[in-house]
C-alpha atoms as a PDB file:
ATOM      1  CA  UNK A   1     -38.689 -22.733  10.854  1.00  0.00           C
ATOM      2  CA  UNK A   2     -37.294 -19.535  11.497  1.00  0.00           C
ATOM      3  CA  UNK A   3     -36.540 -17.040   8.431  1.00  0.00           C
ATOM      4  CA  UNK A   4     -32.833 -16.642   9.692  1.00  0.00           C
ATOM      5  CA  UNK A   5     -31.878 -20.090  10.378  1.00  0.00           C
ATOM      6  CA  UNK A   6     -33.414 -21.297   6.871  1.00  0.00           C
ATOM      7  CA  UNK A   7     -31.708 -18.764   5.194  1.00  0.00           C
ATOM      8  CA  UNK A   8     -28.350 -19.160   7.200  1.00  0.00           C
ATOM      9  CA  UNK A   9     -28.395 -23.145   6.683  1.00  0.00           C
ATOM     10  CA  UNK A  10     -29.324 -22.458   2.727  1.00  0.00           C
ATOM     11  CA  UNK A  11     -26.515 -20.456   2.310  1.00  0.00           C
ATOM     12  CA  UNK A  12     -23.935 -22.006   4.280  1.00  0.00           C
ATOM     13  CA  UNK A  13     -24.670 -25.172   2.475  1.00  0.00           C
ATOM     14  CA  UNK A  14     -23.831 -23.887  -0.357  1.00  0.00           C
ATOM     15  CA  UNK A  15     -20.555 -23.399   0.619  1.00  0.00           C
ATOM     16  CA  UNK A  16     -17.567 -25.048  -1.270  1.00  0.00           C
ATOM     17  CA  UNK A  17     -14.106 -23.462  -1.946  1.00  0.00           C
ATOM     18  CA  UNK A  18     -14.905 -21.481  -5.058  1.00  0.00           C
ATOM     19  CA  UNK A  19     -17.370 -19.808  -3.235  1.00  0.00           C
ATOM     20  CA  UNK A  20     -15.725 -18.585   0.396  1.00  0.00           C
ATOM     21  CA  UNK A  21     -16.127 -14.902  -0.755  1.00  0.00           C
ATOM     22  CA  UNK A  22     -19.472 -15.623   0.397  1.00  0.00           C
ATOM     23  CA  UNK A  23     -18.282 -15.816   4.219  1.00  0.00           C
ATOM     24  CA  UNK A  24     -18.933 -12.037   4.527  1.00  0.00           C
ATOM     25  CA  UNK A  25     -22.812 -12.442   3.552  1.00  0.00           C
ATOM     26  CA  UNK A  26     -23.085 -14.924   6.802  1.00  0.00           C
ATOM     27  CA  UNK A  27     -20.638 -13.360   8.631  1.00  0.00           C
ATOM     28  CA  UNK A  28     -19.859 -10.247  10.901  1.00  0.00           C
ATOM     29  CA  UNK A  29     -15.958  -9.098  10.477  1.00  0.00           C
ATOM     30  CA  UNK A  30     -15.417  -9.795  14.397  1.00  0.00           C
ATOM     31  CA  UNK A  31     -17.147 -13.448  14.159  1.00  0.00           C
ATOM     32  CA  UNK A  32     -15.931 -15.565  17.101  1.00  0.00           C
ATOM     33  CA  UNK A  33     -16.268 -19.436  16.030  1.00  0.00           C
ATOM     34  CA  UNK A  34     -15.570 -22.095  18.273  1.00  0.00           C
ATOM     35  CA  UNK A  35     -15.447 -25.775  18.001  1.00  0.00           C
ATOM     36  CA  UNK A  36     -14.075 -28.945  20.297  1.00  0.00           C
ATOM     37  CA  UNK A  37     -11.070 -28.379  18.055  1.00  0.00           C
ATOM     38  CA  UNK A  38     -10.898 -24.571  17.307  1.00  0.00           C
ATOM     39  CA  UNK A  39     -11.304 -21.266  18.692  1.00  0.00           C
ATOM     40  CA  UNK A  40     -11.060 -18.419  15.642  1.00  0.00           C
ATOM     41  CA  UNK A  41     -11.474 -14.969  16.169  1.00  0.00           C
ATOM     42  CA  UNK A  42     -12.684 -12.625  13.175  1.00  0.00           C
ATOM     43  CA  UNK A  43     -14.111 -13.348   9.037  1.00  0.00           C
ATOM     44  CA  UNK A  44     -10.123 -13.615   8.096  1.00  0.00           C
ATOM     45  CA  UNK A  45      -9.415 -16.384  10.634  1.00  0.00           C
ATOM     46  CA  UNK A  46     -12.711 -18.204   9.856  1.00  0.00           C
ATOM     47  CA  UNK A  47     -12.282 -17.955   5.683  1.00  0.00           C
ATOM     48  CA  UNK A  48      -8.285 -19.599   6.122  1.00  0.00           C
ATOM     49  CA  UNK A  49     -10.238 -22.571   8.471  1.00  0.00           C
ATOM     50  CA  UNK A  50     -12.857 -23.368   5.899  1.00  0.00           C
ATOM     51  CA  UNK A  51     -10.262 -22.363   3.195  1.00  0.00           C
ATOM     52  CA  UNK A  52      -7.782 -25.534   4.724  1.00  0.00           C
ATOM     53  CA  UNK A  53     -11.099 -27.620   5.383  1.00  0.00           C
ATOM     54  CA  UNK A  54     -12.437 -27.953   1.710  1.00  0.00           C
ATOM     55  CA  UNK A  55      -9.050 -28.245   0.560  1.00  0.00           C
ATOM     56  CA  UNK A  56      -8.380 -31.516   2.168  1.00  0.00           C
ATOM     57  CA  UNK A  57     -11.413 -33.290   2.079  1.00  0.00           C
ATOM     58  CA  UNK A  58     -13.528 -34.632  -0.763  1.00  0.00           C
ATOM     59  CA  UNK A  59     -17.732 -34.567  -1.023  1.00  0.00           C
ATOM     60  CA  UNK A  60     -18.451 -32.098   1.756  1.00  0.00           C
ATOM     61  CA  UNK A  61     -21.853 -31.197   2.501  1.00  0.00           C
ATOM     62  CA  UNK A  62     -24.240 -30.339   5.440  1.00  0.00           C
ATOM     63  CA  UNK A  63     -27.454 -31.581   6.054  1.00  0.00           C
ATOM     64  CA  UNK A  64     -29.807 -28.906   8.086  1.00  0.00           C
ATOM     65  CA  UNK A  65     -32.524 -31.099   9.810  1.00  0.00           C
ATOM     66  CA  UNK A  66     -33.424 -29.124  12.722  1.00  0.00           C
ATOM     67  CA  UNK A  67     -34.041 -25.579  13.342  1.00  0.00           C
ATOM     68  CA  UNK A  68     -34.665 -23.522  17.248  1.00  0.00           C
ATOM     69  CA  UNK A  69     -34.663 -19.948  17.541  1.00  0.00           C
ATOM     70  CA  UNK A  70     -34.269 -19.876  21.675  1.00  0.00           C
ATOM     71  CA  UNK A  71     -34.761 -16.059  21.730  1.00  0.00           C
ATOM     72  CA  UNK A  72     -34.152 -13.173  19.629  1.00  0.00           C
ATOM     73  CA  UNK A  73     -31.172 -13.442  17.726  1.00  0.00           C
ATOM     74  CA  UNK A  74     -30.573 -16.617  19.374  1.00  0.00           C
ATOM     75  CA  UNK A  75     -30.929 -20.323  17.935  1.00  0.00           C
ATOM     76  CA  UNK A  76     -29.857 -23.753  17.052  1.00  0.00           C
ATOM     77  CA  UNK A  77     -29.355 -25.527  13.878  1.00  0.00           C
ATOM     78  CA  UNK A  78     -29.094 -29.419  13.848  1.00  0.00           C
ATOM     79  CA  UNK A  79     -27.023 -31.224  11.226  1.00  0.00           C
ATOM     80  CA  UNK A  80     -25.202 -33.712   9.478  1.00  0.00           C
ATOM     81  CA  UNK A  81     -21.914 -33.028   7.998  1.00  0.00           C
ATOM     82  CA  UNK A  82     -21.001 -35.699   5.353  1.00  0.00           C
ATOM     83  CA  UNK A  83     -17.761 -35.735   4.076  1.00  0.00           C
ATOM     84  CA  UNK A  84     -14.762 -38.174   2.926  1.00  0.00           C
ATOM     85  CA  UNK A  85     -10.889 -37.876   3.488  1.00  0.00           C
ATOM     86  CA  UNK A  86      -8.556 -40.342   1.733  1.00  0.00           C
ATOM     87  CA  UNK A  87      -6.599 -40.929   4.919  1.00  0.00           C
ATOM     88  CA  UNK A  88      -9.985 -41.223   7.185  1.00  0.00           C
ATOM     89  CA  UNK A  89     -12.114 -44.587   7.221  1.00  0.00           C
ATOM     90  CA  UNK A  90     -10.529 -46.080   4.407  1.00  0.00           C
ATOM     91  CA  UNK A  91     -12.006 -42.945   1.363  1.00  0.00           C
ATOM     92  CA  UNK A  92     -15.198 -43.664   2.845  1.00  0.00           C
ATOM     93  CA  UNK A  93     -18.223 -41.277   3.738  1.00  0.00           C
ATOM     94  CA  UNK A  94     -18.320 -40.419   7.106  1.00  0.00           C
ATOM     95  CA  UNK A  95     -20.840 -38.745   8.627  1.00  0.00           C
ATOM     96  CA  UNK A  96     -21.146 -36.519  11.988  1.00  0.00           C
ATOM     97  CA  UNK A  97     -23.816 -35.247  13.619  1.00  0.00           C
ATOM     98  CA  UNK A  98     -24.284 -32.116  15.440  1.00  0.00           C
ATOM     99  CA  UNK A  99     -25.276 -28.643  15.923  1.00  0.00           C
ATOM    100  CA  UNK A 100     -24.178 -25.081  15.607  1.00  0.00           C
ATOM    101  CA  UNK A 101     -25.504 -22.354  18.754  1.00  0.00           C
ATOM    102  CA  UNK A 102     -25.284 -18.889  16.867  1.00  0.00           C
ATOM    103  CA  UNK A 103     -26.223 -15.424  17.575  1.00  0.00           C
ATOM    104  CA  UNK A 104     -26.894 -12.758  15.069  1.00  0.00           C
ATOM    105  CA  UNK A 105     -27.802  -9.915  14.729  1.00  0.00           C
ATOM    106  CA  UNK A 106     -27.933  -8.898  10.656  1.00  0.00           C
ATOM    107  CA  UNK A 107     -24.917 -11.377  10.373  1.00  0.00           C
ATOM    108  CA  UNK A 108     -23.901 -14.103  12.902  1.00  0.00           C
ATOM    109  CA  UNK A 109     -21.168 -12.845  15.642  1.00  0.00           C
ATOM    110  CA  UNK A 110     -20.944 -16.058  17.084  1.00  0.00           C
ATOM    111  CA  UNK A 111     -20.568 -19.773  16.163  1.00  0.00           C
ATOM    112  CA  UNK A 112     -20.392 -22.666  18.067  1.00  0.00           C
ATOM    113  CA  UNK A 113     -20.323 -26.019  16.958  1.00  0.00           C
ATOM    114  CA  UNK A 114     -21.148 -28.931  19.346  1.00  0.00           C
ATOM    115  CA  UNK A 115     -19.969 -32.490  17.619  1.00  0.00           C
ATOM    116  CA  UNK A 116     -17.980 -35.862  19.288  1.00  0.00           C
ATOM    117  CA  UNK A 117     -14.466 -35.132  17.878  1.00  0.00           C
ATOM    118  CA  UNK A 118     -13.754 -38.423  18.454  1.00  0.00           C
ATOM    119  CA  UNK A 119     -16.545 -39.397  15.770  1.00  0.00           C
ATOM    120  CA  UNK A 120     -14.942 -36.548  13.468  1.00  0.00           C
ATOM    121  CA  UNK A 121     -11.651 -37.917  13.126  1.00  0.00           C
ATOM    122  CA  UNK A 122     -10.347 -40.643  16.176  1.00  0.00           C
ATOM    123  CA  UNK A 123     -12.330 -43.480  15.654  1.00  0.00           C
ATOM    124  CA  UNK A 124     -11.685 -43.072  11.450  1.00  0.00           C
ATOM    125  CA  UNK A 125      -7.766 -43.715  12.459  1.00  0.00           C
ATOM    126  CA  UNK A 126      -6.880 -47.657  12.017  1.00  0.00           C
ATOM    127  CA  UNK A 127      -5.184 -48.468  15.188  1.00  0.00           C
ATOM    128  CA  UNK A 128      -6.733 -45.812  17.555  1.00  0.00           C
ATOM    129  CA  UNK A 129      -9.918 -46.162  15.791  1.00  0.00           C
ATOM    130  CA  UNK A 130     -10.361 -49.650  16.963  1.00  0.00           C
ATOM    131  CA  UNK A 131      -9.188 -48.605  20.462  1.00  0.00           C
ATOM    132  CA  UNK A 132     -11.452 -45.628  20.462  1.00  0.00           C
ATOM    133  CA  UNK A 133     -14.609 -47.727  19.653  1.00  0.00           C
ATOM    134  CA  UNK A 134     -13.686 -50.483  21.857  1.00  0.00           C
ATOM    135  CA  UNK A 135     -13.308 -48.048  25.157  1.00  0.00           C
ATOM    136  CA  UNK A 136     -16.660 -46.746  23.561  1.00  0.00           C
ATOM    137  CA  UNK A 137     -18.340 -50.128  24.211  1.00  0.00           C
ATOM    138  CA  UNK A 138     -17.162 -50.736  27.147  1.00  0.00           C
ATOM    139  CA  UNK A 139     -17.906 -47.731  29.003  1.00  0.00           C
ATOM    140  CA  UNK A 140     -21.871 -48.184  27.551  1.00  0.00           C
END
C-alpha cells in the first residue's frame, strides 16, 4: 500500500469535529473537492463542508479498504463511510461505499469522491426511498 494513501486514509479517519484544524495537514490552501453533490474550491470552503457534515450526523467514520497509486502523485482510495442521521433510515447505520481519486503533491490539491447519491441519502427518505429502490429493481 502506498506510503501516501496509508497515511492520508489514517489521518483523514481520524477526523471528527474537534479536530478540523487538522484539514491543513491533508490539505493544500487551493484544494478543489468535488462530489455528485458538491463542488468546493479552497481549505476554507472544504473545513465549513465537513464543519456542517459532522455537525448533523451521528457515528461517522470511514473505512479505507483499498489503496491504488495510478502514477505519481496520483491514486485511489476505496471506502466505506458509515454514518447515522436521525431523519435518514429510521437513526439507523447506513453505510456507502465508494472511492476518493486524489492528486498530491506534499498535500492533496484535488479530491474527488465517486459514491451513488441516491444510496447516500434518496433511498433513506420514507416515501421516495421506497420509490427509489423499487425503480432500482426494476431497471436490474
Amino acid at each position: 500500500m502506498p506510503d501516501f494513501l496509508r497515511g492520508f486514509a489514517q489521518s483523514f479517519s481520524s477526523l471528527d469535529s474537534n479536530s478540523l484544524g487538522n484539514l491543513d495537514k491533508l490539505y493544500a490552501p487551493d484544494v478543489q473537492f468535488r462530489d455528485p453533490l458538491h463542488r468546493l474550491n479552497g481549505l476554507p470552503a472544504l473545513r465549513r463542508y465537513f464543519g456542517q457534515m459532522y455537525a448533523s450526523v451521528e457515528d461517522l467514520h470511514y473505512d479505507f479498504h483499498g489503496f491504488d497509486e495510478v502514477g505519481p502523485g496520483r491514486g485511489y482510495l476505496r471506502w466505506t463511510l458509515c454514518f447515522r442521521h436521525p431523519r435518514l433510515a429510521r437513526g439507523e447505520i447506513i453505510q456507502l461505499d465508494g472511492c476518493s481519486y486524489l492528486h498530491w503533491r506534499e498535500r492533496v490539491y484535488l479530491h474527488h469522491d465517486f459514491f451513488d447519491a441516491g444510496a447516500l441519502i434518496y433511498e433513506h427518505l420514507p416515501l421516495l426511498g421506497r420509490l427509489i429502490v423499487r425503480l432500482k429493481g426494476r431497471l436490474a
